[in-house]
Structures are given as C-alpha cells and as structure tokens.
Protein backbone atom coordinates (compact mmCIF):
# COMPACT_ATOMS: atom_id res chain seq x y z
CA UNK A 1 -23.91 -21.02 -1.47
CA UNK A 2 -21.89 -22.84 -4.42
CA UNK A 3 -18.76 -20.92 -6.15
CA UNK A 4 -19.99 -21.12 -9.76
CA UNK A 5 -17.29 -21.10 -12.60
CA UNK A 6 -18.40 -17.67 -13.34
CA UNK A 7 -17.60 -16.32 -9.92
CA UNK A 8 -14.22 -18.25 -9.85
CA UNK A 9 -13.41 -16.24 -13.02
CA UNK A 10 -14.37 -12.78 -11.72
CA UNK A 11 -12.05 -13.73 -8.30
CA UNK A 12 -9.39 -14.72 -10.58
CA UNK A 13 -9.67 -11.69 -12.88
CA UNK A 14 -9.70 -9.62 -9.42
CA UNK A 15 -6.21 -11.91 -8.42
CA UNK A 16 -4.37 -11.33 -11.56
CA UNK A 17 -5.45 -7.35 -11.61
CA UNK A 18 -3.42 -6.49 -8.26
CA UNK A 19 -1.16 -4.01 -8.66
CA UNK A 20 2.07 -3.29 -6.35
CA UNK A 21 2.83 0.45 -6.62
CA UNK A 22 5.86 0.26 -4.29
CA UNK A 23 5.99 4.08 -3.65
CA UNK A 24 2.82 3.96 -2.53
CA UNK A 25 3.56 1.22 0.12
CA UNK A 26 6.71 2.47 1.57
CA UNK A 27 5.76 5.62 2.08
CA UNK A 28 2.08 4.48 3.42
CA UNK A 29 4.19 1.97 5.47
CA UNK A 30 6.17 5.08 7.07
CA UNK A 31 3.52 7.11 7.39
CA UNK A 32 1.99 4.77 9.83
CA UNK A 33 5.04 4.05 11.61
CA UNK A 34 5.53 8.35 12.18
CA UNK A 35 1.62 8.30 12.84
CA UNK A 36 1.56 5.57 15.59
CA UNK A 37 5.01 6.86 17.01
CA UNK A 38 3.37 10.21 16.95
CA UNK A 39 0.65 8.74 19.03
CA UNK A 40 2.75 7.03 21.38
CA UNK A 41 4.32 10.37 22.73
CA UNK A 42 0.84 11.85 23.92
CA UNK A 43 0.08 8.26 25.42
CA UNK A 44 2.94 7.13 27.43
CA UNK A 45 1.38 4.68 29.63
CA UNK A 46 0.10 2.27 27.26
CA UNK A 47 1.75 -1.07 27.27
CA UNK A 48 3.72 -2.01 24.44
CA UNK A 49 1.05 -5.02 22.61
CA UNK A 50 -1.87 -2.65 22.43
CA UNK A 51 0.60 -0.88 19.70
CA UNK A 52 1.44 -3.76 18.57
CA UNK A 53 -2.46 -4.85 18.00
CA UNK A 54 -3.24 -1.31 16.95
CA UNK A 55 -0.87 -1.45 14.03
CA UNK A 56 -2.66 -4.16 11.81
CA UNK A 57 -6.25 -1.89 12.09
CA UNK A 58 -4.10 1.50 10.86
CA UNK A 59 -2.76 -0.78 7.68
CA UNK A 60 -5.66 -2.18 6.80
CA UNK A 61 -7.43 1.46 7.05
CA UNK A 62 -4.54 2.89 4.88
CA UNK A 63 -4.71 0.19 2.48
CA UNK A 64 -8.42 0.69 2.05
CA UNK A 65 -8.38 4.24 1.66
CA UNK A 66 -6.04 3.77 -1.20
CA UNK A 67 -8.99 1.82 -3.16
CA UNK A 68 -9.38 -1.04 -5.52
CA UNK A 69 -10.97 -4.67 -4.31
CA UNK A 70 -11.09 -6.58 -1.68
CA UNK A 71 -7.63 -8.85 -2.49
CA UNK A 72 -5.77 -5.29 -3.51
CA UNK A 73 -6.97 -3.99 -0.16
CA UNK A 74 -5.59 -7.05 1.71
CA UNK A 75 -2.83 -7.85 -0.58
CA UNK A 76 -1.79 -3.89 0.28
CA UNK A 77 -2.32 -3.86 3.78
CA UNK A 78 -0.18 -7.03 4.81
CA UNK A 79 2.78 -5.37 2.66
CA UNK A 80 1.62 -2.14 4.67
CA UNK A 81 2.26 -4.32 7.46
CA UNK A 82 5.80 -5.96 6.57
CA UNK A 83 6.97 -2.73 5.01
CA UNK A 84 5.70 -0.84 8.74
CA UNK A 85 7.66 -3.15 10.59
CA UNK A 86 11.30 -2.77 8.52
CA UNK A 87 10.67 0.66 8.96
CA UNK A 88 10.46 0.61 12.59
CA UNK A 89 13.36 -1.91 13.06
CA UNK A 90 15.47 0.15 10.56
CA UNK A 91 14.44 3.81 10.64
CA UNK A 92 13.16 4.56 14.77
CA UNK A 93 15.38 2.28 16.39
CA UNK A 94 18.40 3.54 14.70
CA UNK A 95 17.42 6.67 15.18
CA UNK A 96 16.57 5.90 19.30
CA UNK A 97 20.16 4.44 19.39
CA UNK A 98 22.30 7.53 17.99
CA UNK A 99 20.17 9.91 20.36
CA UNK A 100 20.79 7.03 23.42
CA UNK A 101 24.72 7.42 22.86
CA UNK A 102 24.42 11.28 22.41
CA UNK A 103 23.12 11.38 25.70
C-alpha cells in the first residue's frame, strides 16, 4: 500500500490539529495514579512490574475515552503516562514518607 500525497495531507492535518488541554491530563494523570493505588490495596501480593506494565494499558484507555484521532489518543496517553509518573514520585511517595515518620 503506497502513502499518496493526499493521505500525507489528511495525517498532517490530523498532526497539526492535536490539542493539549493540560487540565485534562493532570487530572486524568492522577486519576490513574489514585485508581491503580486504589487497586493495589485489595491486591497486595502482586509484584511490583505487573503495576508497572499495567499502567501504560490504563493511559492509553483514559486517553481514548477522552476522544479525537488516533495521534491525539497517543499523543494524550504518553503525556498520561509522564504526567502519572510525576504524580506518583511527587504526590504518593511524599505522602508514604510523612505517614513513615509519623509512625
């Protein structure tokens, strides 16, 4: 299958039409973070790189239920994915820390 010009220009149209709603990716980025720590707590004996392999699938279903093409969808999910990680390195461990010295 050849790319004709015509198809380049619709994949470039879809490229220049992504849109970064920031709002919409931190809190999407948190939500998974809660919803995967949430998850964690009923299953305790799951090692730690089946979270870390189940985390990619939950952004990229987040990302697609938020709509638009296939690059917003991808373009969304791997900030999903950043944006999930900074929250867990600044938001849960923090948080695990102050309870650890309360203790």
């Amino acid at each position: 299958m050849e790319c004709t010009s015509r198809d380049a220009k619709i994949i470039r149209e879809e490229i220049m039409n992504i849109r970064i709603d920031w709002i919409y990716l931190l809190a999407a980025a948190f939500g998974t973070v809660g919803e995967i720590e949430y998850t964690k707590g009923f299953v305790k004996t799951v090692p730690s790189w089946i979270w870390r392999a189940i985390l990619p699938v939950v952004c990229i279903g987040v990302a697609a239920a938020a709509g638009g093409g296939l690059y917003q969808i991808a373009t969304n999910a791997v900030l999903i994915l950043a944006l999930s990680q900074l929250c867990y390195e600044a938001i849960i461990k923090a948080i695990k820390k102050k309870i650890e010295a309360i203790k």
